[in-house]
C-alpha atoms as a PDB file:
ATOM      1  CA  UNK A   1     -41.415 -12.038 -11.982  1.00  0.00           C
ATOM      2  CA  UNK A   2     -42.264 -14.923  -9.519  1.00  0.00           C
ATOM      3  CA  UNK A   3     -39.768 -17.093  -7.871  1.00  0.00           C
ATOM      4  CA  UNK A   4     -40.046 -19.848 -11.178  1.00  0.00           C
ATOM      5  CA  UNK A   5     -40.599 -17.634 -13.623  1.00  0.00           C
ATOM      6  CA  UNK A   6     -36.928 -17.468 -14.666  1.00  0.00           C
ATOM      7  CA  UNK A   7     -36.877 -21.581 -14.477  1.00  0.00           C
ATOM      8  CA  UNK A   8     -40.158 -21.379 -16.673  1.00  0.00           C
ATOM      9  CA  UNK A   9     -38.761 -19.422 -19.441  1.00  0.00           C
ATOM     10  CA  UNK A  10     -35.445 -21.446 -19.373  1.00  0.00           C
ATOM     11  CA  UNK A  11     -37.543 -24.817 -19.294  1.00  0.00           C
ATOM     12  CA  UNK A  12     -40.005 -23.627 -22.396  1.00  0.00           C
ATOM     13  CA  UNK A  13     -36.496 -22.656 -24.205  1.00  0.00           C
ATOM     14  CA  UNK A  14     -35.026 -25.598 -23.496  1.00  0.00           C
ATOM     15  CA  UNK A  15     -37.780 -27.438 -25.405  1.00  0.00           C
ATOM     16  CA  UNK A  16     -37.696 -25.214 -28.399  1.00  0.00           C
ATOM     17  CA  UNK A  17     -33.627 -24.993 -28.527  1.00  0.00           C
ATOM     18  CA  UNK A  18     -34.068 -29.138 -28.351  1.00  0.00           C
ATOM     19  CA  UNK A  19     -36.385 -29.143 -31.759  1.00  0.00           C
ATOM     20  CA  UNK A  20     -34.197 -26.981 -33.382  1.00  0.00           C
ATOM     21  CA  UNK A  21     -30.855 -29.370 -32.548  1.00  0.00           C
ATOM     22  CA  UNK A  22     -33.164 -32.482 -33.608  1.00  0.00           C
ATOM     23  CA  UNK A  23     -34.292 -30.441 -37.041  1.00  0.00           C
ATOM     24  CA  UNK A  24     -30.860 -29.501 -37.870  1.00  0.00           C
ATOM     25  CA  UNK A  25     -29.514 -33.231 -37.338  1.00  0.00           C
ATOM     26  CA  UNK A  26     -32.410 -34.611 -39.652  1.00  0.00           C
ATOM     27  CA  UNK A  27     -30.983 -32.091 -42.222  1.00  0.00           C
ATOM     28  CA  UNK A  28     -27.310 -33.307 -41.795  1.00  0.00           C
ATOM     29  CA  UNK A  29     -28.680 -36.638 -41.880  1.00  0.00           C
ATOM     30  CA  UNK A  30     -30.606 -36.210 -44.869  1.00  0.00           C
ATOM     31  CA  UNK A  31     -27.821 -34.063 -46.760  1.00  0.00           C
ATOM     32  CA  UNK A  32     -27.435 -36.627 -49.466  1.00  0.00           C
ATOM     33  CA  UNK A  33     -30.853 -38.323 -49.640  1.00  0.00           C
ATOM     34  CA  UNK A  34     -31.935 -37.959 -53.601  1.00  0.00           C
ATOM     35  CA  UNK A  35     -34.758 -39.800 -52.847  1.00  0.00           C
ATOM     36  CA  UNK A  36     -38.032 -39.483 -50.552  1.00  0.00           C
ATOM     37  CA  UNK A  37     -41.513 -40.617 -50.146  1.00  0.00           C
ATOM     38  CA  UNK A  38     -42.991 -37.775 -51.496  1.00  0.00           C
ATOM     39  CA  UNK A  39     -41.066 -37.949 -54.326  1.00  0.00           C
ATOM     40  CA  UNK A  40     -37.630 -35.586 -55.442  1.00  0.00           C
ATOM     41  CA  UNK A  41     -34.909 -34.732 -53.000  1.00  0.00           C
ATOM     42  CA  UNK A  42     -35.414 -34.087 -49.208  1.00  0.00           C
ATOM     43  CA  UNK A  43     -35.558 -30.430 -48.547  1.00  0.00           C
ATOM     44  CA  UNK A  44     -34.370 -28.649 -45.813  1.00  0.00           C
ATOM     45  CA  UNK A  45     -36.303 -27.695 -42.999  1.00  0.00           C
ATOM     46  CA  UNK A  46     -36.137 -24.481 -40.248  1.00  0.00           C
ATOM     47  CA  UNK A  47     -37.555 -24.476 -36.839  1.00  0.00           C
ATOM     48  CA  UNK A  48     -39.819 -21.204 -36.335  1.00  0.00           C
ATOM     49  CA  UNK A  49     -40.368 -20.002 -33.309  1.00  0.00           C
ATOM     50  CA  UNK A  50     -42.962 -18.022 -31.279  1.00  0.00           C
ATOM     51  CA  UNK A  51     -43.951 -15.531 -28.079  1.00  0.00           C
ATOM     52  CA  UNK A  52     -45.998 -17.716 -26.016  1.00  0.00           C
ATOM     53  CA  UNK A  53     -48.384 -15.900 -23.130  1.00  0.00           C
ATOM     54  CA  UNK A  54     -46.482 -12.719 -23.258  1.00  0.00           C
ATOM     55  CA  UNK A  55     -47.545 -11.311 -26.475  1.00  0.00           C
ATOM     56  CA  UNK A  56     -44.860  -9.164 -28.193  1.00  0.00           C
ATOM     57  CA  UNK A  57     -41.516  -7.541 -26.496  1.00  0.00           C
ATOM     58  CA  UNK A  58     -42.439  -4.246 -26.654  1.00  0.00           C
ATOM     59  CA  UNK A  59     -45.880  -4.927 -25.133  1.00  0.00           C
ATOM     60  CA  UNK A  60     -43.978  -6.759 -22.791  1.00  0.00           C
ATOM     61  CA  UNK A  61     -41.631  -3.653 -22.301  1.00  0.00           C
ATOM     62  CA  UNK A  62     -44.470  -1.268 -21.869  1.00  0.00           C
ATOM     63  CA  UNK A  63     -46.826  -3.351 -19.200  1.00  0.00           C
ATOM     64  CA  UNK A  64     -43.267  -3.921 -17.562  1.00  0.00           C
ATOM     65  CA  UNK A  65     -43.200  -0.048 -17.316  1.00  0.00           C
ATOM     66  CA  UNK A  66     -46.271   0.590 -16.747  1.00  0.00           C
ATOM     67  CA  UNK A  67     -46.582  -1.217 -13.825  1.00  0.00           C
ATOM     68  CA  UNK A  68     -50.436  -1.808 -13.838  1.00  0.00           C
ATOM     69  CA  UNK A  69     -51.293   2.214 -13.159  1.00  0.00           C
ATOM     70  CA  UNK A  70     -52.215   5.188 -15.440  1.00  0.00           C
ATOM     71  CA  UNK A  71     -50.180   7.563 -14.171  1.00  0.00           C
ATOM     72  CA  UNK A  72     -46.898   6.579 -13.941  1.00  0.00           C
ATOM     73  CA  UNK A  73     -43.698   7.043 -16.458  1.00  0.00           C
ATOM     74  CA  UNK A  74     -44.476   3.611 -18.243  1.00  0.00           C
ATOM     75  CA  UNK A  75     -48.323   5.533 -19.130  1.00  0.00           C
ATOM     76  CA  UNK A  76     -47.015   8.830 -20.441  1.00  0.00           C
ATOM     77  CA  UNK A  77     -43.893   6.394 -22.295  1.00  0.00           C
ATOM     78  CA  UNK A  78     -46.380   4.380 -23.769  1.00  0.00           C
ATOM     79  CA  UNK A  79     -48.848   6.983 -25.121  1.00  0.00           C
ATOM     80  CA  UNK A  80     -45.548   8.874 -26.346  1.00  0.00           C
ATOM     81  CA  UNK A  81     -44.637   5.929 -28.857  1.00  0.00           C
ATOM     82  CA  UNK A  82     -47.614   4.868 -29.362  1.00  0.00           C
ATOM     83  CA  UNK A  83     -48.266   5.890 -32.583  1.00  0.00           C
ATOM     84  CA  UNK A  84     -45.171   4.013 -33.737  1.00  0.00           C
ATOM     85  CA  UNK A  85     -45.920   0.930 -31.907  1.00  0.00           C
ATOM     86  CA  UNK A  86     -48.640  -1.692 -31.650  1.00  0.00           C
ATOM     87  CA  UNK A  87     -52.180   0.088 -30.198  1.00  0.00           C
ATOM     88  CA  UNK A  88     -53.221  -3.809 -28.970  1.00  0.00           C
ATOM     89  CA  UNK A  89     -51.564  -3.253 -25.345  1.00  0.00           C
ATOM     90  CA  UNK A  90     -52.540  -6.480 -23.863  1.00  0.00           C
ATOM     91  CA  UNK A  91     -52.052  -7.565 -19.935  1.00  0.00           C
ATOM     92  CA  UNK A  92     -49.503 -10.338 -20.321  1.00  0.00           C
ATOM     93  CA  UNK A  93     -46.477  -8.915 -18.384  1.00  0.00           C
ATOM     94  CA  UNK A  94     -46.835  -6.679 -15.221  1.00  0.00           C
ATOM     95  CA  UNK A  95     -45.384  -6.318 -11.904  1.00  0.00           C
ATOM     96  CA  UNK A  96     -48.289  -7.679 -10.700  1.00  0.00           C
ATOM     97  CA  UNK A  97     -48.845 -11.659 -12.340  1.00  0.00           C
ATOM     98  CA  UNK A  98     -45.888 -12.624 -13.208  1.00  0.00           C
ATOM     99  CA  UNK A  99     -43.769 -13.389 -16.319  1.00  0.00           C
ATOM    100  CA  UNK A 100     -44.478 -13.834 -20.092  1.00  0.00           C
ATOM    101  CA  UNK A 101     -45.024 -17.314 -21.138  1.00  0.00           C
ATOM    102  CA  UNK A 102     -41.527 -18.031 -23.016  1.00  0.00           C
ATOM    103  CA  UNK A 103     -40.810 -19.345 -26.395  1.00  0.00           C
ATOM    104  CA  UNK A 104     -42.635 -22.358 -28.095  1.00  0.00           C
ATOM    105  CA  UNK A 105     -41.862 -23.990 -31.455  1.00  0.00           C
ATOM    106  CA  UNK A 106     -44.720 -22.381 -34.186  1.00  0.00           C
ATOM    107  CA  UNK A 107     -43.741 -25.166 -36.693  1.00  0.00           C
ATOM    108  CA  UNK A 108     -40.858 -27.068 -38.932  1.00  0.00           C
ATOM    109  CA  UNK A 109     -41.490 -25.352 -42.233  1.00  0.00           C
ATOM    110  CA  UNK A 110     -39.940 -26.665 -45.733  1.00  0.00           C
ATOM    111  CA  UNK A 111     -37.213 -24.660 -47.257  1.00  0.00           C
ATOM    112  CA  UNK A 112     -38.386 -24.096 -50.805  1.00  0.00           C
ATOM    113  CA  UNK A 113     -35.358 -23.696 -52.623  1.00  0.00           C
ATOM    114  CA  UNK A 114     -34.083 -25.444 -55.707  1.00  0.00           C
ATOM    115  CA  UNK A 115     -32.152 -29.042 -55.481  1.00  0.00           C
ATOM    116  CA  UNK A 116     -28.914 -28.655 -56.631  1.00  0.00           C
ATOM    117  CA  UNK A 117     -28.061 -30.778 -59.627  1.00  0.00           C
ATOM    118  CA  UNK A 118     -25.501 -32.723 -60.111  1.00  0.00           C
ATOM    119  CA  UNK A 119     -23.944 -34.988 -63.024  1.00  0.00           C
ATOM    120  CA  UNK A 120     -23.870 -39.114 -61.952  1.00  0.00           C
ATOM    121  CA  UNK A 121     -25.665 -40.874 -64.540  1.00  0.00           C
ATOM    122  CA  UNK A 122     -24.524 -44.139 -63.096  1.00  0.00           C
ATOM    123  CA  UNK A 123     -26.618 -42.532 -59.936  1.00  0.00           C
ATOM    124  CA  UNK A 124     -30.360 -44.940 -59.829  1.00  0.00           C
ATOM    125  CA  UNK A 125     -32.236 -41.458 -59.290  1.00  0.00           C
ATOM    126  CA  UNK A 126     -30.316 -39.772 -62.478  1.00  0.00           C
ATOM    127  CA  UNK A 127     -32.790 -38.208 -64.982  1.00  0.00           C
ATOM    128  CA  UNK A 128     -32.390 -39.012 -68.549  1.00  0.00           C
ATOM    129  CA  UNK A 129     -30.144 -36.174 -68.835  1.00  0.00           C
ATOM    130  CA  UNK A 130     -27.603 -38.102 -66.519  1.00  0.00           C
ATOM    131  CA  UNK A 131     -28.593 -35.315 -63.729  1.00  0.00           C
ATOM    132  CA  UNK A 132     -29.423 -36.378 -60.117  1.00  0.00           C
ATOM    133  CA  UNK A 133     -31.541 -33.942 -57.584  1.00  0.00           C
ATOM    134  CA  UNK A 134     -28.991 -33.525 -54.551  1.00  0.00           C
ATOM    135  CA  UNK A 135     -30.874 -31.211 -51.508  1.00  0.00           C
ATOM    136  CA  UNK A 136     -29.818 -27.777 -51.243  1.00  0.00           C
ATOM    137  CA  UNK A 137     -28.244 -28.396 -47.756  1.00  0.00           C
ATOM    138  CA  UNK A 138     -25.046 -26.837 -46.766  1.00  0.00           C
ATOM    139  CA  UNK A 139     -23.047 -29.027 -43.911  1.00  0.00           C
ATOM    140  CA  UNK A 140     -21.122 -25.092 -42.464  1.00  0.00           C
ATOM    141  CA  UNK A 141     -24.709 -23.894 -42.454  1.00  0.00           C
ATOM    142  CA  UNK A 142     -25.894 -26.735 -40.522  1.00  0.00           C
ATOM    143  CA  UNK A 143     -23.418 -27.142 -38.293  1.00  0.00           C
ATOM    144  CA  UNK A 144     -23.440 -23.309 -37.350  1.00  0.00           C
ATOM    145  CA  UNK A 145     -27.497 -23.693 -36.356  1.00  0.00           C
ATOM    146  CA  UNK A 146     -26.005 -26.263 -34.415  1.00  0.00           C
ATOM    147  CA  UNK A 147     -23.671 -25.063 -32.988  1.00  0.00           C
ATOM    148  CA  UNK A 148     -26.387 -21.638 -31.735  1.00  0.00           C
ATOM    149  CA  UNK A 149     -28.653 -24.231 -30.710  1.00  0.00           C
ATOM    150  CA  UNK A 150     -26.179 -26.125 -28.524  1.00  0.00           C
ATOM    151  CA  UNK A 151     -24.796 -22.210 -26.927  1.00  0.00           C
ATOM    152  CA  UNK A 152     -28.838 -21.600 -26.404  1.00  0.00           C
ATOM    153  CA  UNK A 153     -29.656 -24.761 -24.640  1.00  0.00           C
ATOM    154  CA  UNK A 154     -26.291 -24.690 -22.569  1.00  0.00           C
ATOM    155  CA  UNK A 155     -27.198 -21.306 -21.842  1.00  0.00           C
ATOM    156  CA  UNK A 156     -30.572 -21.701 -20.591  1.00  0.00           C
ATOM    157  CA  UNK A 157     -29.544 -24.830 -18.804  1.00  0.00           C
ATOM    158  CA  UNK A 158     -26.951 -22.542 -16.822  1.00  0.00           C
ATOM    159  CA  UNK A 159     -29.703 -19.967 -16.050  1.00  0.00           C
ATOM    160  CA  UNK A 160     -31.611 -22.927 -14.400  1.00  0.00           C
ATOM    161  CA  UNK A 161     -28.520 -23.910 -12.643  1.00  0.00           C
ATOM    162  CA  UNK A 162     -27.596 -20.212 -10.927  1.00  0.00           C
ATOM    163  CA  UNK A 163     -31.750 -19.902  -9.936  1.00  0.00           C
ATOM    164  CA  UNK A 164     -31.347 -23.543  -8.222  1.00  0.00           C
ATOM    165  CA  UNK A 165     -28.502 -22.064  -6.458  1.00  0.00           C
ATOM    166  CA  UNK A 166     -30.583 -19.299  -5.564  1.00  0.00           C
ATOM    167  CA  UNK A 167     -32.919 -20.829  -3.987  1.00  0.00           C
ATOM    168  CA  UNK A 168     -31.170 -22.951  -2.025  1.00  0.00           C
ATOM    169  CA  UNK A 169     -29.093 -20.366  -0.777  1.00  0.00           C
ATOM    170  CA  UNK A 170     -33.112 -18.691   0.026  1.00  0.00           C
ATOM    171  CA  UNK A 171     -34.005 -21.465   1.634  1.00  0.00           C
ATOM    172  CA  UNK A 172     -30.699 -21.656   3.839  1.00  0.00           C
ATOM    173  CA  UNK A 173     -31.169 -18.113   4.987  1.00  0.00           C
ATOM    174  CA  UNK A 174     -34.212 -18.975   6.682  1.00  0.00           C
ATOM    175  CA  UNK A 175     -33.279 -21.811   8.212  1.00  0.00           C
END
């Protein structure tokens, strides 16, 4: 891995960890909205992510071994398990270019589950069974995808921190 790889991975998960803390406000925010412009209750949304660059982590795993020749441990490894993993080996990862290209936000998807209903017939948006369409959003639920989003990003923001420090400390050394 090159000198900025490590602050390249941290940065692209830094990005995605920051979508996933905005998505999961919007939901708290939302938690009671009966009513949007599409019509019905808001639903919930999830953040999914993806691989970006480096193609899967055991393609990763075996280019890493592999090392860019055909007769080393990572070659006989590979065409061991090969049968019971993916036969698309790609060239993202080696010893050679560098490091995979992170993690990236694929999309905000809908959740699809019921509203839950609740009795208010005083409520403007109550049906004329005196039932009102509440989302299906859970505030512990929420605040735990928070709460991993929050550990992620300060833990990637550390990782930047210590490889900073590193190469300062580089950079001192040859002074």
């Amino acid at each position: 891995m090159n000198l900025f790889g490590v602050m390249d991975l941290s940065a692209s998960a830094l990005r995605a960890e920051r979508v996933r803390a905005e998505v999961v406000a919007s939901n708290m925010a939302n938690a009671e909205t009966t009513r949007t412009p599409d019509g019905g209750p808001y639903q919930r949304h999830h953040v999914v992510f993806e691989a970006e660059g480096g193609g899967s982590f055991q393609e990763s795993l075996m280019n890493q071994m592999n090392g860019g020749s055909s007769d080393s441990f990572g070659s006989g490894f590979k065409n061991s398990l090969g049968s019971g993993l993916s036969t698309g080996w790609s060239d993202g990862l080696t010893a050679a270019n560098g490091s995979p290209g992170g993690v990236g936000v694929a999309g905000v998807i809908s959740d699809a589950s019921a509203p839950l209903m609740r009795y208010d017939p005083e409520h403007p948006d109550a049906g004329p069974d005196g039932f009102v369409a509440y989302p299906d959003i859970n505030p512990l639920t929420e605040m735990v995808d928070l709460m991993g989003a929050t550990r992620s990003y300060g833990m990637n923001a550390s990782a930047i921190t210590a490889e900073k420090g590193m190469v300062s400390a580089s950079l001192d050394l040859l002074k």
